[in-house]
Protein backbone atom coordinates (compact mmCIF):
# COMPACT_ATOMS: atom_id res chain seq x y z
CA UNK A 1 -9.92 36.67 -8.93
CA UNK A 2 -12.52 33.97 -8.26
CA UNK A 3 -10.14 31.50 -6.07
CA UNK A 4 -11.54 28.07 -5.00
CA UNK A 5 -10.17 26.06 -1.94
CA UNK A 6 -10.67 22.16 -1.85
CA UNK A 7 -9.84 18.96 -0.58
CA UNK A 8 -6.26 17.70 -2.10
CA UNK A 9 -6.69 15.48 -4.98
CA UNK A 10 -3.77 12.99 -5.75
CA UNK A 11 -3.92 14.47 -9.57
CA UNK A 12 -2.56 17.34 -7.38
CA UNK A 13 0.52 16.11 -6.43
CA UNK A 14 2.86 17.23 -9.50
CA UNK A 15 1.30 20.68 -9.45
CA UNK A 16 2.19 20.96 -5.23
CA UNK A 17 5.40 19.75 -6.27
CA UNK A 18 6.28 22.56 -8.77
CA UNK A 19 5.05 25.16 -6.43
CA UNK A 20 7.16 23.20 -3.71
CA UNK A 21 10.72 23.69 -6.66
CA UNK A 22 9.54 27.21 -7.19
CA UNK A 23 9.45 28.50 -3.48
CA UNK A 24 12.95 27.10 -2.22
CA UNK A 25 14.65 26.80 -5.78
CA UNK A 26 15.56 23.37 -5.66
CA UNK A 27 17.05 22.63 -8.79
CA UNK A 28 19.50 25.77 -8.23
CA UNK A 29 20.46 24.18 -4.61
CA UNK A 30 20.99 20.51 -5.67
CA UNK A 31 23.16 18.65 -8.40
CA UNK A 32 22.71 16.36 -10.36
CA UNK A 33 19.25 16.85 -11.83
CA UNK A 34 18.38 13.23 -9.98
CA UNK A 35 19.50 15.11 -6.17
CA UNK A 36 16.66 17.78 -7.18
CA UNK A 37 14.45 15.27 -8.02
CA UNK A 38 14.90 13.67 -4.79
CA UNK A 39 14.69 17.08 -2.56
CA UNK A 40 11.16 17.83 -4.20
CA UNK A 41 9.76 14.18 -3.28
CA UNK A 42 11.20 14.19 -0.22
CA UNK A 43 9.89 17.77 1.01
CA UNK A 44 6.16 17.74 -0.81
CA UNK A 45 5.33 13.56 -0.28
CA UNK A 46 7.15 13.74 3.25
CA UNK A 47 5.10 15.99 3.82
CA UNK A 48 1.54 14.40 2.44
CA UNK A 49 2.83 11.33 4.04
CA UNK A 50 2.67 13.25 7.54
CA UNK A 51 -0.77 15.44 7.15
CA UNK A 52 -3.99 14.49 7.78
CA UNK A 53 -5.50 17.73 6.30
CA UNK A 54 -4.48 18.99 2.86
CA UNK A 55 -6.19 21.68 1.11
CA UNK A 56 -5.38 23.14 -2.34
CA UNK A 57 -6.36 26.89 -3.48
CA UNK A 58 -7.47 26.71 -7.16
CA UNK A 59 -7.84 30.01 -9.66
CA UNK A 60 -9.20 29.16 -12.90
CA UNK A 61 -7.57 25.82 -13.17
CA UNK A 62 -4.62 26.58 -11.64
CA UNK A 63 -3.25 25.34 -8.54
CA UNK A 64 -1.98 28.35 -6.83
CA UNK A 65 -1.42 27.56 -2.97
CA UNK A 66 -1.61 24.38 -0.67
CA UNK A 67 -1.44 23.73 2.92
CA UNK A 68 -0.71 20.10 4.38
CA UNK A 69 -1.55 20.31 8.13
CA UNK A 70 -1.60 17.77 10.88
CA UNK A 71 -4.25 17.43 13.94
CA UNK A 72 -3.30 15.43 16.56
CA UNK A 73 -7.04 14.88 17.41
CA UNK A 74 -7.97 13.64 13.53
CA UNK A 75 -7.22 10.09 11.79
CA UNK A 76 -3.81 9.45 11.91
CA UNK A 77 -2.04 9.76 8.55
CA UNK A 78 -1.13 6.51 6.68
CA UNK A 79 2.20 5.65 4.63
CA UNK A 80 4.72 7.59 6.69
CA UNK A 81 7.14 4.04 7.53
CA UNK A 82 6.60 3.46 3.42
CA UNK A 83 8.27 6.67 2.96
CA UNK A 84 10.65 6.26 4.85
CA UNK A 85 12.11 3.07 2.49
CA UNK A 86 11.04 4.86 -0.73
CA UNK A 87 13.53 7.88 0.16
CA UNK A 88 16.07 5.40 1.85
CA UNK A 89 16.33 3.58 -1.51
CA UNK A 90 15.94 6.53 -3.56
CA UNK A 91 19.20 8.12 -1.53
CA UNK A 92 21.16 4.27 -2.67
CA UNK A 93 20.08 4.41 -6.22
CA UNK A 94 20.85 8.38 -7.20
CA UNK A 95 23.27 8.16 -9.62
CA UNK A 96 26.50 11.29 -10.49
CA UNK A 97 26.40 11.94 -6.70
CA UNK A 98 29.43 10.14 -4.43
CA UNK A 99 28.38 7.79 -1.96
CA UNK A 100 29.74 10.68 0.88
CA UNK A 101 27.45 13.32 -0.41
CA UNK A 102 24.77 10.90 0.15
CA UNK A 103 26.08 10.31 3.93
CA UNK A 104 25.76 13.33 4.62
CA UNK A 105 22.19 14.09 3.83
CA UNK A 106 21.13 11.26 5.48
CA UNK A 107 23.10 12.71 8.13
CA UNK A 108 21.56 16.35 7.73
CA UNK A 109 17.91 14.27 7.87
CA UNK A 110 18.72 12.90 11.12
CA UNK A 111 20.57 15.81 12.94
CA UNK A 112 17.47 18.10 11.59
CA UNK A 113 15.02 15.89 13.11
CA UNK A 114 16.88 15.06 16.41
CA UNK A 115 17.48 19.04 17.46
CA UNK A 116 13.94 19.86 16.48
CA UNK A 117 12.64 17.02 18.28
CA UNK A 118 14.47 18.20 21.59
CA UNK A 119 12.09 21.71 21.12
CA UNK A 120 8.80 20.79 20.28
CA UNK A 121 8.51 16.58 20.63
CA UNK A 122 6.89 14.91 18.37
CA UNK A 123 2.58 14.06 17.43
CA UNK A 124 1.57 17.81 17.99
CA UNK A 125 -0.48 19.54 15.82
CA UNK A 126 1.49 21.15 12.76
CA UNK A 127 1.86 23.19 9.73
CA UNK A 128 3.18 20.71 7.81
CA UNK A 129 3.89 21.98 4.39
CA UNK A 130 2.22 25.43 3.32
CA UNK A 131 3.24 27.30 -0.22
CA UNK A 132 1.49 30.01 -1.99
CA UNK A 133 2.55 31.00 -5.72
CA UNK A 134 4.83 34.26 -6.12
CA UNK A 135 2.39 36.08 -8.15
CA UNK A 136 -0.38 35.25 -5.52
CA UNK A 137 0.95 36.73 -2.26
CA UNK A 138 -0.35 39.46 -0.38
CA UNK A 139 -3.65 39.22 -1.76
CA UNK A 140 -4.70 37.07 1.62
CA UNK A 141 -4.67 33.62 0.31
CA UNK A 142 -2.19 32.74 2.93
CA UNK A 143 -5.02 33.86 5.57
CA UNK A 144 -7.55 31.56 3.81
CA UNK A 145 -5.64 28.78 3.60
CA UNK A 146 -4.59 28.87 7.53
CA UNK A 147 -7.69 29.81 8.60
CA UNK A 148 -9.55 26.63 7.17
CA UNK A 149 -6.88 24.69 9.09
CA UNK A 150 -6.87 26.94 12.38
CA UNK A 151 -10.77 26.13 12.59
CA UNK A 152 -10.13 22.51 11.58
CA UNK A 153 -8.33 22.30 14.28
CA UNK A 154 -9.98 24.48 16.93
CA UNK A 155 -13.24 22.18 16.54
CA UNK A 156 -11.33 19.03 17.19
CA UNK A 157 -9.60 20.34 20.58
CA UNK A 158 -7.04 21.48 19.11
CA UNK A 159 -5.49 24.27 21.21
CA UNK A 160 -1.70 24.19 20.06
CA UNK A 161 -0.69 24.52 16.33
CA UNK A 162 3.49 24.87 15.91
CA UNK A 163 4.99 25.31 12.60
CA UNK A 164 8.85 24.82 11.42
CA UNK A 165 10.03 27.93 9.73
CA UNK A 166 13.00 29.70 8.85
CA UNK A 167 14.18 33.59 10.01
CA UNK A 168 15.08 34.11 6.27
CA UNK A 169 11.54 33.30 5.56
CA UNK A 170 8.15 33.23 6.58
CA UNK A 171 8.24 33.93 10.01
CA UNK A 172 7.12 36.81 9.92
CA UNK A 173 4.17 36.18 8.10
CA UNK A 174 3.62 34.03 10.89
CA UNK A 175 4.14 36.34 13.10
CA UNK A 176 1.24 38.52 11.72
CA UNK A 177 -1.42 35.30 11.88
CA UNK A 178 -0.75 35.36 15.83
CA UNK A 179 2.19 32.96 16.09
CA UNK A 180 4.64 32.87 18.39
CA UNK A 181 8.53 31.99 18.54
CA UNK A 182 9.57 29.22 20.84
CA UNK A 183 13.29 28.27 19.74
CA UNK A 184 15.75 28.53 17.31
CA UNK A 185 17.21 25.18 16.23
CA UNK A 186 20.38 23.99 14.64
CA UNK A 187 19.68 22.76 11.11
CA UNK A 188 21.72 21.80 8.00
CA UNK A 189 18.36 20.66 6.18
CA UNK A 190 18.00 24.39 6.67
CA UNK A 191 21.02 25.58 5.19
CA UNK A 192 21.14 23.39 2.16
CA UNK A 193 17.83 24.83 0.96
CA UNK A 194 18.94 28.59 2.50
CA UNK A 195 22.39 29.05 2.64
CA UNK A 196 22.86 29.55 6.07
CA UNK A 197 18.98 30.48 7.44
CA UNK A 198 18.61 30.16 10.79
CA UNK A 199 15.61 27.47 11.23
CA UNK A 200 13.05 27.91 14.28
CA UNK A 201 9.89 26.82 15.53
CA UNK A 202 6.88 28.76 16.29
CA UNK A 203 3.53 28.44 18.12
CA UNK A 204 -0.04 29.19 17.94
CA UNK A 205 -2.73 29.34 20.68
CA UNK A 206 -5.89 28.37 18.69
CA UNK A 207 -8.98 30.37 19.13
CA UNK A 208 -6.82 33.78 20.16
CA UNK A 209 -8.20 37.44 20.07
CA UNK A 210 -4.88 38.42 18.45
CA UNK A 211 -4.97 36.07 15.36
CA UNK A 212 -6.59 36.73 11.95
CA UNK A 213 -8.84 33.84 12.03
């Protein structure tokens, strides 16, 4: 297993996308076909929109793992207000879904980003988006892929790093790298994609004895 790790590419972005479907089973969750659509842009390009470090793990080819990351210290990411109107008139223009449905994800969107706001603020350095493929877990990709961002981070003054999570998912792989739990939050952006997981944020101390870095 001769795995590469490199700077994203925007030829990436269908490939991070599928990896993004595969992980939280999107096109199980939401319905119509155009809903699912609309849950993959809005978690994997929300996500781009808001990093300002984005690496991709490559095996032969194929894309296996990515992690989108944000330093407070770095260039500021570009594109996030743009975003904002693409997925605002993509929610208008979704078609087999009643306008009420629609309400209430924008709804979800906003509650989501109000009661994690109240824990950890906003502009702080952050996991944004971080997926490895089933098949290539446990073989310390993961650890790769945080580490390049932990030291990104670390030489830029960096001595915070949260991530969103859920209790149904990866915390405690995030537990292992040296992380942290600060709160719990109240989430239905959480429960749509978990049916009923308990979202939470968590928090690393760069440069710790205690990580795997």
């Amino acid at each position: 297993m001769d795995i590469t790790i490199r700077p994203y590419r925007q030829s990436d972005y269908e490939l991070c996308e599928a990896l993004v479907a595969q992980a939280w089973g999107f096109d199980e969750i939401f319905k119509p076909a155009e809903m699912s659509a609309l849950a993959k842009y809005l978690y994997t390009r929300g996500s781009l929109s808001s990093s300002n470090y984005c690496r991709v793990a490559e095996d032969d080819g194929r894309l296996v793992g990515f992690i989108f990351g944000y330093n407070e210290y770095a260039v500021k990411p570009k594109g996030k207000l743009l975003f904002t109107l693409q997925i605002l008139w993509r929610l208008l223009t979704v078609s087999g879904h009643r306008p009420d449905d629609k309400k209430r994800l924008i709804r979800a969107i906003e509650e989501h980003q109000k009661n994690r706001t109240a824990i950890v603020g906003q502009g702080r350095s952050e996991i944004v988006l971080f997926v490895v493929a089933d098949d290539y877990q446990g073989v310390g990709l993961g650890s790769r892929l945080w580490c390049g961002f932990e030291a990104h981070c670390r030489s830029g003054s960096v001595q915070e790093i949260i991530v969103e999570t859920n209790r149904s998912g990866a915390s405690g792989f995030y537990e292992k790298l040296g992380f942290e739990l600060i709160a719990d939050f109240d989430s239905p952006l959480h429960e749509y994609a978990t049916k009923g997981g308990q979202a939470c944020m968590y928090e690393y101390q760069t440069g710790q004895s205690s990580g795997r870095c």
